[in-house]
PDB file of N, CA and C in Angstrom:
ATOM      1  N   UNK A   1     -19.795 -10.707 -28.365  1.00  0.00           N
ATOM      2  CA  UNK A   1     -19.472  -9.453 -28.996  1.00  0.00           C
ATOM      3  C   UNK A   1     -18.684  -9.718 -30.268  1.00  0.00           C
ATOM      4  N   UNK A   2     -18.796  -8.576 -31.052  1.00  0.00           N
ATOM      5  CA  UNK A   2     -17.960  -9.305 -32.378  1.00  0.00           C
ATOM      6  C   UNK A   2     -16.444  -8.679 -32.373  1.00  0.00           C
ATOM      7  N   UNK A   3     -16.124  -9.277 -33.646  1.00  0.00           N
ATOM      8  CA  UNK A   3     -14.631  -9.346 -33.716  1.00  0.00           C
ATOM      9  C   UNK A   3     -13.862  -7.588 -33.472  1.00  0.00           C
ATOM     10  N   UNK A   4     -14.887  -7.071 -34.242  1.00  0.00           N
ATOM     11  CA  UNK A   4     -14.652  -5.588 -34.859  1.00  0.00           C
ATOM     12  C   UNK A   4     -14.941  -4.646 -33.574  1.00  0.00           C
ATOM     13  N   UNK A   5     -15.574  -5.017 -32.329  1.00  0.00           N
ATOM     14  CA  UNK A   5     -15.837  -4.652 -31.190  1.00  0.00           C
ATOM     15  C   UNK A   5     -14.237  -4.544 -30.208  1.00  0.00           C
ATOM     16  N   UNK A   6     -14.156  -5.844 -30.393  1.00  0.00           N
ATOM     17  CA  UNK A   6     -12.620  -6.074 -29.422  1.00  0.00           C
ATOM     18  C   UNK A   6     -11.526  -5.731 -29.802  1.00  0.00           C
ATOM     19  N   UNK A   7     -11.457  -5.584 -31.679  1.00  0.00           N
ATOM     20  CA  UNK A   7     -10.361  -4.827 -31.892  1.00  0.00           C
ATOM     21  C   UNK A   7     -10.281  -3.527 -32.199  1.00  0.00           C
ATOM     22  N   UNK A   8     -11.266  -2.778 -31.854  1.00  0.00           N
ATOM     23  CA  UNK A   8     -11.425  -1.278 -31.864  1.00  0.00           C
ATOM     24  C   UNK A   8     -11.338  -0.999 -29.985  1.00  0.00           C
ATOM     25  N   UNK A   9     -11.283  -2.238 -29.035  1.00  0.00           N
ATOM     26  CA  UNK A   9     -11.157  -2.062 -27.856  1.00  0.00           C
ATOM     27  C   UNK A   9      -9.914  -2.155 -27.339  1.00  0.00           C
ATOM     28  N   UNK A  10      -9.583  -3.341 -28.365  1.00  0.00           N
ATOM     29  CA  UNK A  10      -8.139  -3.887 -27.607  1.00  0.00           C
ATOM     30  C   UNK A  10      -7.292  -2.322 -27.874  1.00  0.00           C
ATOM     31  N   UNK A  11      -7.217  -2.133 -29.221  1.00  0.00           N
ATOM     32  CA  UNK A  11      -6.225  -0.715 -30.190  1.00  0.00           C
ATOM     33  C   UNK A  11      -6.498   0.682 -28.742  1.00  0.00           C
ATOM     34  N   UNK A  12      -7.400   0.573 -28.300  1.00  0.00           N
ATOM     35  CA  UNK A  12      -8.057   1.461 -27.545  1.00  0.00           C
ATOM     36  C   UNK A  12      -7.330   1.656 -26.347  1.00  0.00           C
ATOM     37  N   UNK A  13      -7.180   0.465 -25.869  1.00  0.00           N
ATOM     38  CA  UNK A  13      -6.593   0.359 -24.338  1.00  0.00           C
ATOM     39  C   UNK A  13      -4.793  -0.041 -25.101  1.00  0.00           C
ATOM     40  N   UNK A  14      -4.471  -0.231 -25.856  1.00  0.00           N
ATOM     41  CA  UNK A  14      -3.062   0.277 -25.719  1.00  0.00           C
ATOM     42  C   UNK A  14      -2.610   1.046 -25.810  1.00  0.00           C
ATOM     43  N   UNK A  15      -3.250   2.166 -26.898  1.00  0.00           N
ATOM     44  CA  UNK A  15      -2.942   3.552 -26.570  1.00  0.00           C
ATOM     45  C   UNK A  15      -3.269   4.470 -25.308  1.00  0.00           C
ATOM     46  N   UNK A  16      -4.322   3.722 -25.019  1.00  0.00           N
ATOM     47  CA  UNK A  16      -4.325   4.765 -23.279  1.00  0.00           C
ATOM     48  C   UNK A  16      -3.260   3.561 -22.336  1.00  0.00           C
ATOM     49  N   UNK A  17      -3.031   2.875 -21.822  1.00  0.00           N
ATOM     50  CA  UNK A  17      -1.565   1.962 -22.017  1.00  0.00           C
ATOM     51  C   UNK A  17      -0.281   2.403 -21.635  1.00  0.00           C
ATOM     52  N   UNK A  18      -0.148   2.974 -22.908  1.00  0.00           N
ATOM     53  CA  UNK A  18       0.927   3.306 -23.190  1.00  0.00           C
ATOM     54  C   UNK A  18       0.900   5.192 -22.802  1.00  0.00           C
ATOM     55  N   UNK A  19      -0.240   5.564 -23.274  1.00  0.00           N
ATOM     56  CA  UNK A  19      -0.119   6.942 -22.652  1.00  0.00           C
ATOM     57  C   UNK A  19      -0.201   7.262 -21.292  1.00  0.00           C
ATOM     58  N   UNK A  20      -1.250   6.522 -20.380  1.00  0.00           N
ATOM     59  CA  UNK A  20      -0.827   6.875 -18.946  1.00  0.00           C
ATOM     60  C   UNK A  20       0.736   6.179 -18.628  1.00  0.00           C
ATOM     61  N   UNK A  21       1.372   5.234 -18.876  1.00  0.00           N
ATOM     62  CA  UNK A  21       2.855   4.871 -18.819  1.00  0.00           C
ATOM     63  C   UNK A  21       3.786   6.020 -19.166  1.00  0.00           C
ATOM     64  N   UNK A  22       3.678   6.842 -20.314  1.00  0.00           N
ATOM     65  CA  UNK A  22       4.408   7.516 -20.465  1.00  0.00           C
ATOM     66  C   UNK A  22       4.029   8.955 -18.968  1.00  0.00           C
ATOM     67  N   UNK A  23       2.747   9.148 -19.002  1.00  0.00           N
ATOM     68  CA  UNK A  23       2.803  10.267 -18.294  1.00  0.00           C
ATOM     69  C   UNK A  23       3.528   9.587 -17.337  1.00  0.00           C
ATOM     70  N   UNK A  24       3.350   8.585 -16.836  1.00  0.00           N
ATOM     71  CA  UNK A  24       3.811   8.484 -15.121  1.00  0.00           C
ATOM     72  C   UNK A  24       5.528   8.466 -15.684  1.00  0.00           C
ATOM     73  N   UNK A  25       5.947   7.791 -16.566  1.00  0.00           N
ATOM     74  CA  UNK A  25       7.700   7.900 -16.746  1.00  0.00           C
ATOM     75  C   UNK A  25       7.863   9.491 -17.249  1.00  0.00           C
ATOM     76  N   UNK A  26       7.330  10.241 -17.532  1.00  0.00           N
ATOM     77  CA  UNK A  26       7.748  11.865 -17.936  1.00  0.00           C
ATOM     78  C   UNK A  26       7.739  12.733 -17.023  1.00  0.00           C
ATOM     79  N   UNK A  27       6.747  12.524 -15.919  1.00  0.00           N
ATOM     80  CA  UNK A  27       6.192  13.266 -15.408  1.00  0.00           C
ATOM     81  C   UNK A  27       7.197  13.472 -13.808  1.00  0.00           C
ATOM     82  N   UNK A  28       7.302  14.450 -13.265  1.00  0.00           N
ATOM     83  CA  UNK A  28       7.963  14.131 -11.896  1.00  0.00           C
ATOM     84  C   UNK A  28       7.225  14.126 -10.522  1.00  0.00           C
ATOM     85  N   UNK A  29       5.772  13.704 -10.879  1.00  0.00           N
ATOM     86  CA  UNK A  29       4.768  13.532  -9.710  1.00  0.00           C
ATOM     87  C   UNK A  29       4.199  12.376  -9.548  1.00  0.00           C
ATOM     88  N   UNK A  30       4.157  11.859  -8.488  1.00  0.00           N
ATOM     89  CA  UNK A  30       3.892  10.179  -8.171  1.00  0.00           C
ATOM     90  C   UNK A  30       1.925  10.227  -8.102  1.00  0.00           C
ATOM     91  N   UNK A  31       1.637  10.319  -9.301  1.00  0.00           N
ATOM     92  CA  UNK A  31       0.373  10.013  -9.123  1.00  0.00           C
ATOM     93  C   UNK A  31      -0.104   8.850  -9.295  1.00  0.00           C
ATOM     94  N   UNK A  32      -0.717   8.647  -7.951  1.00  0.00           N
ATOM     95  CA  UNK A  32      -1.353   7.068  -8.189  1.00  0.00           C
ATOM     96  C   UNK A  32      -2.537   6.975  -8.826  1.00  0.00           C
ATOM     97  N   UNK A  33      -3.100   8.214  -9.394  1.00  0.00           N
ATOM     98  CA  UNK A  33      -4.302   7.674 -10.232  1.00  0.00           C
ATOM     99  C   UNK A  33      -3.753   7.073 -11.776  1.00  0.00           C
ATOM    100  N   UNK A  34      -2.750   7.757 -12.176  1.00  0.00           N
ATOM    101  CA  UNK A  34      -2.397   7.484 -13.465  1.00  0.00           C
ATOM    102  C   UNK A  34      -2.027   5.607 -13.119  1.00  0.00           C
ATOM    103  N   UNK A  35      -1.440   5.122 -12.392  1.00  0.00           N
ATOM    104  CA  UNK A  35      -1.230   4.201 -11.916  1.00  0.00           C
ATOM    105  C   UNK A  35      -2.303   2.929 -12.031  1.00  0.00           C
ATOM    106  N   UNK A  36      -3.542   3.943 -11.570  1.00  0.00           N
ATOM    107  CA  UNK A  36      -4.480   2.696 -11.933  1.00  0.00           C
ATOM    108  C   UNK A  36      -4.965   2.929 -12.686  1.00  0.00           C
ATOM    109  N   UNK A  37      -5.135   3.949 -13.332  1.00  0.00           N
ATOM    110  CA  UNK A  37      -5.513   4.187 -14.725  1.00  0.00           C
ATOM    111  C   UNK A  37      -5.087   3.301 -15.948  1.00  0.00           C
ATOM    112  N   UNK A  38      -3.550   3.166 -15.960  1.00  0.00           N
ATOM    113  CA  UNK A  38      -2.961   2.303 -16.835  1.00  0.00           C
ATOM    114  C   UNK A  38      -3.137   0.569 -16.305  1.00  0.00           C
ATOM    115  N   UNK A  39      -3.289   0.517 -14.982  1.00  0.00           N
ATOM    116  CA  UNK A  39      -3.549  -1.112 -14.664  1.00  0.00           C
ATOM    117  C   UNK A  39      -4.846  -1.443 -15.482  1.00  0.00           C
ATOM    118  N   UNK A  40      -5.688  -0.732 -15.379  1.00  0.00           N
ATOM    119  CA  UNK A  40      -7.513  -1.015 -15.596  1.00  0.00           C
ATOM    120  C   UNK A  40      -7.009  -0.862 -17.283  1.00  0.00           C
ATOM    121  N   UNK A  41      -6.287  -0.116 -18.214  1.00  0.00           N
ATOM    122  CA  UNK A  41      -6.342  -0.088 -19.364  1.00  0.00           C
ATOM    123  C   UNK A  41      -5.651  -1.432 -19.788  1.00  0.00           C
ATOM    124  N   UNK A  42      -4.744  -1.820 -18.895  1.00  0.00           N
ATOM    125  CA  UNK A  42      -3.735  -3.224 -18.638  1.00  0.00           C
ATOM    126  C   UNK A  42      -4.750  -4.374 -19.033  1.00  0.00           C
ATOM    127  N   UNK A  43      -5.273  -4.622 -18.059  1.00  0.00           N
ATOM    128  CA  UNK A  43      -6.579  -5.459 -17.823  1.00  0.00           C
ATOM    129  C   UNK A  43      -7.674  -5.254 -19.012  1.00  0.00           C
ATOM    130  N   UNK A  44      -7.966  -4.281 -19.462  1.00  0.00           N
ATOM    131  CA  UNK A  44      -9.097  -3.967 -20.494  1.00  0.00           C
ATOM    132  C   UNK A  44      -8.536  -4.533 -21.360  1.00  0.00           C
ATOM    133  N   UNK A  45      -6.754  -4.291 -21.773  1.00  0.00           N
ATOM    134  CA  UNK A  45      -6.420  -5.000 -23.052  1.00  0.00           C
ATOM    135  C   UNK A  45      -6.639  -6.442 -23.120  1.00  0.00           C
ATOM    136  N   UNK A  46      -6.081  -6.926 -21.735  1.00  0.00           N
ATOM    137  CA  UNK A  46      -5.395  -8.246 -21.568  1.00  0.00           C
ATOM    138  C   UNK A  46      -7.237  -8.676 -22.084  1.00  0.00           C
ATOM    139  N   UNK A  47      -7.569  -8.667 -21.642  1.00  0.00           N
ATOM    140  CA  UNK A  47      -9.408  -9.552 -21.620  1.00  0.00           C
ATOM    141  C   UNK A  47      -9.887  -9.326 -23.427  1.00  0.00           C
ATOM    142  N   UNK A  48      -9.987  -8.167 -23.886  1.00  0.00           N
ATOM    143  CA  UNK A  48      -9.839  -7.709 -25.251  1.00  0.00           C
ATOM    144  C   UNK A  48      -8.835  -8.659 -26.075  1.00  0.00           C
ATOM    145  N   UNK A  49      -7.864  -8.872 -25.392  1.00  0.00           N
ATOM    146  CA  UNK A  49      -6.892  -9.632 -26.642  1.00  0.00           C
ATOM    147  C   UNK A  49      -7.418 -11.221 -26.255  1.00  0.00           C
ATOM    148  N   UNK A  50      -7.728 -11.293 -25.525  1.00  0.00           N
ATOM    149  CA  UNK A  50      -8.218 -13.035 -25.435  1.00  0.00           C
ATOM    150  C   UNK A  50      -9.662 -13.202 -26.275  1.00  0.00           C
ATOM    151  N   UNK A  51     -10.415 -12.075 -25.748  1.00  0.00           N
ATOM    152  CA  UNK A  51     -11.438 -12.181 -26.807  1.00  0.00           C
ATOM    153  C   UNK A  51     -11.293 -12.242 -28.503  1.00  0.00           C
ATOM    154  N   UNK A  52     -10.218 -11.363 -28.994  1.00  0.00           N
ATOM    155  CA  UNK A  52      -9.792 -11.450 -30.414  1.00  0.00           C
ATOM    156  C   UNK A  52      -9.248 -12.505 -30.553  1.00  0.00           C
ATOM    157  N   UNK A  53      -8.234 -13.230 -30.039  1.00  0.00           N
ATOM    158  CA  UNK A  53      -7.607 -15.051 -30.085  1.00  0.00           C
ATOM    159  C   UNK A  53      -9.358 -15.706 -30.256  1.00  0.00           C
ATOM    160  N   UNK A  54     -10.357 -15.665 -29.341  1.00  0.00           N
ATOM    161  CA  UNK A  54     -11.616 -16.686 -29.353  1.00  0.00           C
ATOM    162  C   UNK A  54     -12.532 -16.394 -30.677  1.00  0.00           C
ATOM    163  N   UNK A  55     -12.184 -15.287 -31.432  1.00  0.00           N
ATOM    164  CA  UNK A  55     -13.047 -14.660 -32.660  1.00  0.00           C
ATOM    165  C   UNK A  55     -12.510 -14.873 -33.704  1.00  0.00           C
ATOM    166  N   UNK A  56     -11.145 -14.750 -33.712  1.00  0.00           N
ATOM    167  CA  UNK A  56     -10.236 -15.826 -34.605  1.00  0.00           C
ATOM    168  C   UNK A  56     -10.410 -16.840 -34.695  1.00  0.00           C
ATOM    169  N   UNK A  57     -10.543 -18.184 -33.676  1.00  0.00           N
ATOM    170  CA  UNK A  57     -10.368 -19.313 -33.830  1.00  0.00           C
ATOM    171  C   UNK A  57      -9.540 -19.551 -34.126  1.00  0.00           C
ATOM    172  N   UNK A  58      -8.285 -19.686 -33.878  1.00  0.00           N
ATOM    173  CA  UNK A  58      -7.037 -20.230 -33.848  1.00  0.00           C
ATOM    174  C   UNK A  58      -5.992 -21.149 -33.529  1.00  0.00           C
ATOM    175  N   UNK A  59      -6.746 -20.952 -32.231  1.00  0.00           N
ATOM    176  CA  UNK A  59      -6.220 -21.420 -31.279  1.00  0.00           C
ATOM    177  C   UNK A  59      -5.242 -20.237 -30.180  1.00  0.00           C
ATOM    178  N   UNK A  60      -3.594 -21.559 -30.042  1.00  0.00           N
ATOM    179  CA  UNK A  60      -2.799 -20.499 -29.760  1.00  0.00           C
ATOM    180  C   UNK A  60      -1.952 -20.319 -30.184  1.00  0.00           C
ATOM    181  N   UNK A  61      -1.462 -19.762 -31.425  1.00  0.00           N
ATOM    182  CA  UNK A  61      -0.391 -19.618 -32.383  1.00  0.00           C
ATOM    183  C   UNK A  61       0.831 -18.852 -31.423  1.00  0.00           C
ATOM    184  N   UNK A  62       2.263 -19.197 -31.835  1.00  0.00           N
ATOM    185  CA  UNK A  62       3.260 -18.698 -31.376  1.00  0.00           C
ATOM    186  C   UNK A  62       3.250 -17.184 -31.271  1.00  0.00           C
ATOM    187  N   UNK A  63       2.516 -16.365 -32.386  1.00  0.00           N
ATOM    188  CA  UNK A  63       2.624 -14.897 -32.323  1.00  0.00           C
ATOM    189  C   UNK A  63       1.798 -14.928 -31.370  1.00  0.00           C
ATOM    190  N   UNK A  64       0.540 -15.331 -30.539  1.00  0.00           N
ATOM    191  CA  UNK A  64       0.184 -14.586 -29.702  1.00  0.00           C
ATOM    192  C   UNK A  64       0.363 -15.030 -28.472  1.00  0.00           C
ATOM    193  N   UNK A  65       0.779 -15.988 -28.297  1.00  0.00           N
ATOM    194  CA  UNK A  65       1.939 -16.447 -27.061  1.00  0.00           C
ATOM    195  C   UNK A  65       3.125 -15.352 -26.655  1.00  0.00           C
ATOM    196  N   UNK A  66       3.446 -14.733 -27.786  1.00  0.00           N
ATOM    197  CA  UNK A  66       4.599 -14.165 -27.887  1.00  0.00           C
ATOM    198  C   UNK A  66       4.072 -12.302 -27.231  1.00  0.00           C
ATOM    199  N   UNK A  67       2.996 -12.558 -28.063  1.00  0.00           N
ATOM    200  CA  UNK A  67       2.298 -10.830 -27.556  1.00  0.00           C
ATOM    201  C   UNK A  67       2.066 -10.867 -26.053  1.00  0.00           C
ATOM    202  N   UNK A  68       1.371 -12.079 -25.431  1.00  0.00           N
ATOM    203  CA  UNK A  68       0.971 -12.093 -24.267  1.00  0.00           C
ATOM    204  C   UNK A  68       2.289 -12.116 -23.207  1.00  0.00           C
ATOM    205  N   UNK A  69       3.751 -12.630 -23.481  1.00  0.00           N
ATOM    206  CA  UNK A  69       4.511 -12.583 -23.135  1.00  0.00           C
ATOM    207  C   UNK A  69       5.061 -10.992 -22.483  1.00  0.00           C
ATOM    208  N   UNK A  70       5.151 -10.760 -23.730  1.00  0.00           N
ATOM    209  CA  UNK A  70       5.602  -9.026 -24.453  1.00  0.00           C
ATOM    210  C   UNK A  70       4.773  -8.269 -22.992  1.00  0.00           C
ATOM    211  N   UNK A  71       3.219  -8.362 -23.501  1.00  0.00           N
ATOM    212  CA  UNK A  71       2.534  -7.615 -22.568  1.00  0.00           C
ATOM    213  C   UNK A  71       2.695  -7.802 -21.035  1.00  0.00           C
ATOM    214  N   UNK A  72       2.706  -9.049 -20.523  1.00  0.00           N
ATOM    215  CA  UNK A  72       3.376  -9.444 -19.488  1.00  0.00           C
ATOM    216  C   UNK A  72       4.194  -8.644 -18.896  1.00  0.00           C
ATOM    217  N   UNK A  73       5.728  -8.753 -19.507  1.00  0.00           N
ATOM    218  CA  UNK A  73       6.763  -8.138 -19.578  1.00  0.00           C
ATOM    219  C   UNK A  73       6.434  -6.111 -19.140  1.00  0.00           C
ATOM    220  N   UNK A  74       5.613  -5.828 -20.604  1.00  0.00           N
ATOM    221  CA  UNK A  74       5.285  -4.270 -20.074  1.00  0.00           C
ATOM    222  C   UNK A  74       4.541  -3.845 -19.158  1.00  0.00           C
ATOM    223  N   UNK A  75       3.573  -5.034 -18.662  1.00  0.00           N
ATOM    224  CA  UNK A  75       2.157  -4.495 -17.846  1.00  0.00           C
ATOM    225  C   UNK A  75       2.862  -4.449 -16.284  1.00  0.00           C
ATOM    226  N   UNK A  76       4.069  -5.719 -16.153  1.00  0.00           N
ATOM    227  CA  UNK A  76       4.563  -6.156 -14.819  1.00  0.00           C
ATOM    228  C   UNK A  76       5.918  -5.166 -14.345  1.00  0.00           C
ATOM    229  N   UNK A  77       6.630  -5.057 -15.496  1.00  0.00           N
ATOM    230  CA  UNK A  77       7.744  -4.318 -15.611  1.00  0.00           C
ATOM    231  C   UNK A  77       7.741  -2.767 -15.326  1.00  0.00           C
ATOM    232  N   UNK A  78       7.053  -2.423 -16.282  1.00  0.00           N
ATOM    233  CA  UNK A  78       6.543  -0.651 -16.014  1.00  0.00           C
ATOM    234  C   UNK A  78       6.772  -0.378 -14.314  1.00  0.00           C
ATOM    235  N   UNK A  79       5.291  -0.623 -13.747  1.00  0.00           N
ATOM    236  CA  UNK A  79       5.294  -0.102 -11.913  1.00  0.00           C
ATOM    237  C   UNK A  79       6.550  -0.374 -11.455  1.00  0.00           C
ATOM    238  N   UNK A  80       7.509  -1.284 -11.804  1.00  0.00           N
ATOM    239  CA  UNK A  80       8.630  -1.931 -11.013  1.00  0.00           C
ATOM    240  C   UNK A  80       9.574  -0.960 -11.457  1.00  0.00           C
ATOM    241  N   UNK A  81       9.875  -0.206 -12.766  1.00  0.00           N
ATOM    242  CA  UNK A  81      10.800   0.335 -13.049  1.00  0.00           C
ATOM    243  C   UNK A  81      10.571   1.927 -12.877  1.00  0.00           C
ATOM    244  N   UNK A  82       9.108   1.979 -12.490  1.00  0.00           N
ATOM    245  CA  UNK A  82       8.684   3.332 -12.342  1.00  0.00           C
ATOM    246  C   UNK A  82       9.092   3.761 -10.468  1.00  0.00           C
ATOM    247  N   UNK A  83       8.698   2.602 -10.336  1.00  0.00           N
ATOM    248  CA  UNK A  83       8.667   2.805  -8.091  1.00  0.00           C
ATOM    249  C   UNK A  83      10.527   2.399  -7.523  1.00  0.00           C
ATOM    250  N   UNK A  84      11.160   1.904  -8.526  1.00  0.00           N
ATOM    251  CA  UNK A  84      12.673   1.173  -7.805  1.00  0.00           C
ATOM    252  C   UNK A  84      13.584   1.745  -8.391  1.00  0.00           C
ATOM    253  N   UNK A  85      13.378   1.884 -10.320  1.00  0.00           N
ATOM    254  CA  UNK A  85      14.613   2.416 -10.880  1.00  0.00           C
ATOM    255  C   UNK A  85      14.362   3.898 -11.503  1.00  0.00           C
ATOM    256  N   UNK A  86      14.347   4.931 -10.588  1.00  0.00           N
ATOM    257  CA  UNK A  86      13.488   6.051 -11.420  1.00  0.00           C
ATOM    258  C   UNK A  86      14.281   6.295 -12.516  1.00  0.00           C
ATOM    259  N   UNK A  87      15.513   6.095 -12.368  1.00  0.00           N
ATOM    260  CA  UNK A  87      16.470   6.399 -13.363  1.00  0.00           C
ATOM    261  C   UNK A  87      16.640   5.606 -14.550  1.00  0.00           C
ATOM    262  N   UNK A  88      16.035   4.866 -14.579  1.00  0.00           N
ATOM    263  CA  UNK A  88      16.026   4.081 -15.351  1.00  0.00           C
ATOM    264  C   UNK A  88      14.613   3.914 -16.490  1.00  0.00           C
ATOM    265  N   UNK A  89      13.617   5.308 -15.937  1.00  0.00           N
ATOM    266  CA  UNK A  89      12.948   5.109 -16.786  1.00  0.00           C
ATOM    267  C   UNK A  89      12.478   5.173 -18.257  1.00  0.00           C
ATOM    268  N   UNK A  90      13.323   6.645 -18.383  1.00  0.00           N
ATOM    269  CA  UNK A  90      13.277   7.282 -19.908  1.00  0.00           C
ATOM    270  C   UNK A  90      14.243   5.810 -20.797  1.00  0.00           C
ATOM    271  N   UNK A  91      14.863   4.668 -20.237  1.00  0.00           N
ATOM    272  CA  UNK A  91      15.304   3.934 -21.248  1.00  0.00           C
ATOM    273  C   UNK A  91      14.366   2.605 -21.543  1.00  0.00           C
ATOM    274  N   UNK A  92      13.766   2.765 -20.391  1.00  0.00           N
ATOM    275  CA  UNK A  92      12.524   1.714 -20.164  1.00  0.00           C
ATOM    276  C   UNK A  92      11.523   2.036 -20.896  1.00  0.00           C
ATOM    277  N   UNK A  93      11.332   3.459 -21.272  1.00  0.00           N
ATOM    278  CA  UNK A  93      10.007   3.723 -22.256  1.00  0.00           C
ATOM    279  C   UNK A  93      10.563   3.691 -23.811  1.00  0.00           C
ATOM    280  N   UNK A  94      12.122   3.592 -24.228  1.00  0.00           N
ATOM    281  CA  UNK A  94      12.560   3.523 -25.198  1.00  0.00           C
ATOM    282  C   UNK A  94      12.520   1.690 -25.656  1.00  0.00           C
ATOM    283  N   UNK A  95      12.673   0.769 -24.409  1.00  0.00           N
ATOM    284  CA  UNK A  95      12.691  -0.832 -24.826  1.00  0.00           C
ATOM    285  C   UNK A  95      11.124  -0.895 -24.716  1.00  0.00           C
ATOM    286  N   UNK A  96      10.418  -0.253 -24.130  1.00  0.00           N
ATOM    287  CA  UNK A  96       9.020  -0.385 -24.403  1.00  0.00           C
ATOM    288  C   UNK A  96       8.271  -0.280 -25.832  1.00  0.00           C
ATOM    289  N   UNK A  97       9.109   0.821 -26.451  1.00  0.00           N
ATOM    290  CA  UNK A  97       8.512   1.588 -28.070  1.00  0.00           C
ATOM    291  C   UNK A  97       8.799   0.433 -28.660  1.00  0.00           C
ATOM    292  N   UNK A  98      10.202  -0.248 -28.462  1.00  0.00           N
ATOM    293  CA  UNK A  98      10.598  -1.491 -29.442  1.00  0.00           C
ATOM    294  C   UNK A  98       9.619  -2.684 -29.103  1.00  0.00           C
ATOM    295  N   UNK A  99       9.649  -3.011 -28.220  1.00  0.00           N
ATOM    296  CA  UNK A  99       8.585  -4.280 -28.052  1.00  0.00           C
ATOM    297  C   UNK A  99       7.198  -3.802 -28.529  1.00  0.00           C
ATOM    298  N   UNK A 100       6.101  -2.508 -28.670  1.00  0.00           N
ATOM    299  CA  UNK A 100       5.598  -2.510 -29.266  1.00  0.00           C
ATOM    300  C   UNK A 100       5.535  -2.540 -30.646  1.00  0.00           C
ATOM    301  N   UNK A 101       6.454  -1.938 -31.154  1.00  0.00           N
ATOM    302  CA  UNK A 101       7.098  -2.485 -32.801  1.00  0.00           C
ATOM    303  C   UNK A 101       7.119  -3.800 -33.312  1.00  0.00           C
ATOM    304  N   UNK A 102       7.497  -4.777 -31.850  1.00  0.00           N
ATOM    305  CA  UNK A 102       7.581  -6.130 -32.553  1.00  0.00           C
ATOM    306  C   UNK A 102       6.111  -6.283 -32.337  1.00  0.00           C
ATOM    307  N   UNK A 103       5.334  -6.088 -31.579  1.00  0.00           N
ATOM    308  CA  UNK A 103       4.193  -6.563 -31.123  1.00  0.00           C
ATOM    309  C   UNK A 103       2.876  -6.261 -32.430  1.00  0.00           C
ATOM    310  N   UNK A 104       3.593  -4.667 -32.987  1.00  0.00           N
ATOM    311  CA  UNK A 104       2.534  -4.725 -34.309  1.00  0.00           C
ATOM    312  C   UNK A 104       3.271  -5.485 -35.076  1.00  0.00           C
ATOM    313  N   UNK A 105       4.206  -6.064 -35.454  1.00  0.00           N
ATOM    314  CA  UNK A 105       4.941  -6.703 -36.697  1.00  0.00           C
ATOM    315  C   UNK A 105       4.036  -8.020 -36.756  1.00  0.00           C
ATOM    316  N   UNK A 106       3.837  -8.543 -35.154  1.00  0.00           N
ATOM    317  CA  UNK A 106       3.381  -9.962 -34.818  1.00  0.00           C
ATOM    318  C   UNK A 106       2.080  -9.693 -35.616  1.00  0.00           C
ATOM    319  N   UNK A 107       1.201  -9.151 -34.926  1.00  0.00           N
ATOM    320  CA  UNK A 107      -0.184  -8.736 -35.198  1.00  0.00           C
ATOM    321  C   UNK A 107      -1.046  -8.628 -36.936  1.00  0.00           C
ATOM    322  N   UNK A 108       0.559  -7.728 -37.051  1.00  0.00           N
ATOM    323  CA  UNK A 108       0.265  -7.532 -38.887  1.00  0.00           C
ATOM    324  C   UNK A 108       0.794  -8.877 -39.621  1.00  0.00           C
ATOM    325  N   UNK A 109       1.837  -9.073 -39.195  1.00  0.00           N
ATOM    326  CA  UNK A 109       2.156 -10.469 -40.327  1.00  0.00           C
ATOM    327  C   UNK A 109       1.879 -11.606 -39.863  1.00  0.00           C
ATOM    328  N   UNK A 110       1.646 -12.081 -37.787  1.00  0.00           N
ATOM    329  CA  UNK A 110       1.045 -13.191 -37.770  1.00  0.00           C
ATOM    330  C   UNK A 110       1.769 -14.242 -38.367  1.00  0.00           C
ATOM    331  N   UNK A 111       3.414 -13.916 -38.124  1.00  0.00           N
ATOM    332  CA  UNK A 111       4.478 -15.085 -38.691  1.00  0.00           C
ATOM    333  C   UNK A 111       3.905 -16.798 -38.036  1.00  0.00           C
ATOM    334  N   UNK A 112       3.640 -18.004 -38.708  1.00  0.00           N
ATOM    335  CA  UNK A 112       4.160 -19.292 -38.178  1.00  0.00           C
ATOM    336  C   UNK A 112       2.095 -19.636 -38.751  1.00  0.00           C
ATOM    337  N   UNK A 113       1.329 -18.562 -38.855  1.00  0.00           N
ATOM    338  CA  UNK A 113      -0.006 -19.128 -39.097  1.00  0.00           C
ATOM    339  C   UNK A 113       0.218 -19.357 -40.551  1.00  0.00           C
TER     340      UNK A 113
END
């Protein structure tokens, strides 16, 4: 598939991502569809962003070590802070906005290539 495929896919699944995340942190109903809704958009990215690293040819540069980290962090973190710390979520979707900030900074400037 080409390059222009995966990054109109990857952009795709972080905004749905990030939007079923927010519904489930806004919302005061434990729906487990939104739940897997955002895992499967999780997964759609994660596979999407490996495909854009293999269309690049790059290799594995520090920025996207660093994204995959990041995503890590939000994909694993989210359910945990959504099911243990409810209270804790509206600040969890605020360190979330920032790590996506760094995550486009990476993306756009691609520091260390």
């Amino acid at each position: 598939m080409s390059y222009e495929f995966y990054k109109i896919l990857h952009v795709l699944m972080v905004v749905l991502m990030f939007s079923f995340f927010a519904v489930q942190i806004f919302s005061n109903s434990a729906d487990k569809k939104m739940g897997m809704y955002s895992g499967i958009a999780s997964l759609v990215l994660f596979i999407s962003g490996f495909g854009l690293i293999a269309r690049l040819g790059v290799g594995w540069p520090t920025w996207a070590l660093i994204k995959i980290a990041i995503w890590l962090v939000i994909a694993i973190g989210t359910p945990m802070i959504i099911k243990r710390m409810s209270g804790k979520k509206r600040a969890w979707f605020g360190l979330m906005s920032i790590l996506l900030a760094v995550v486009l900074y990476l993306v756009q400037y691609k520091p260390g290539v």
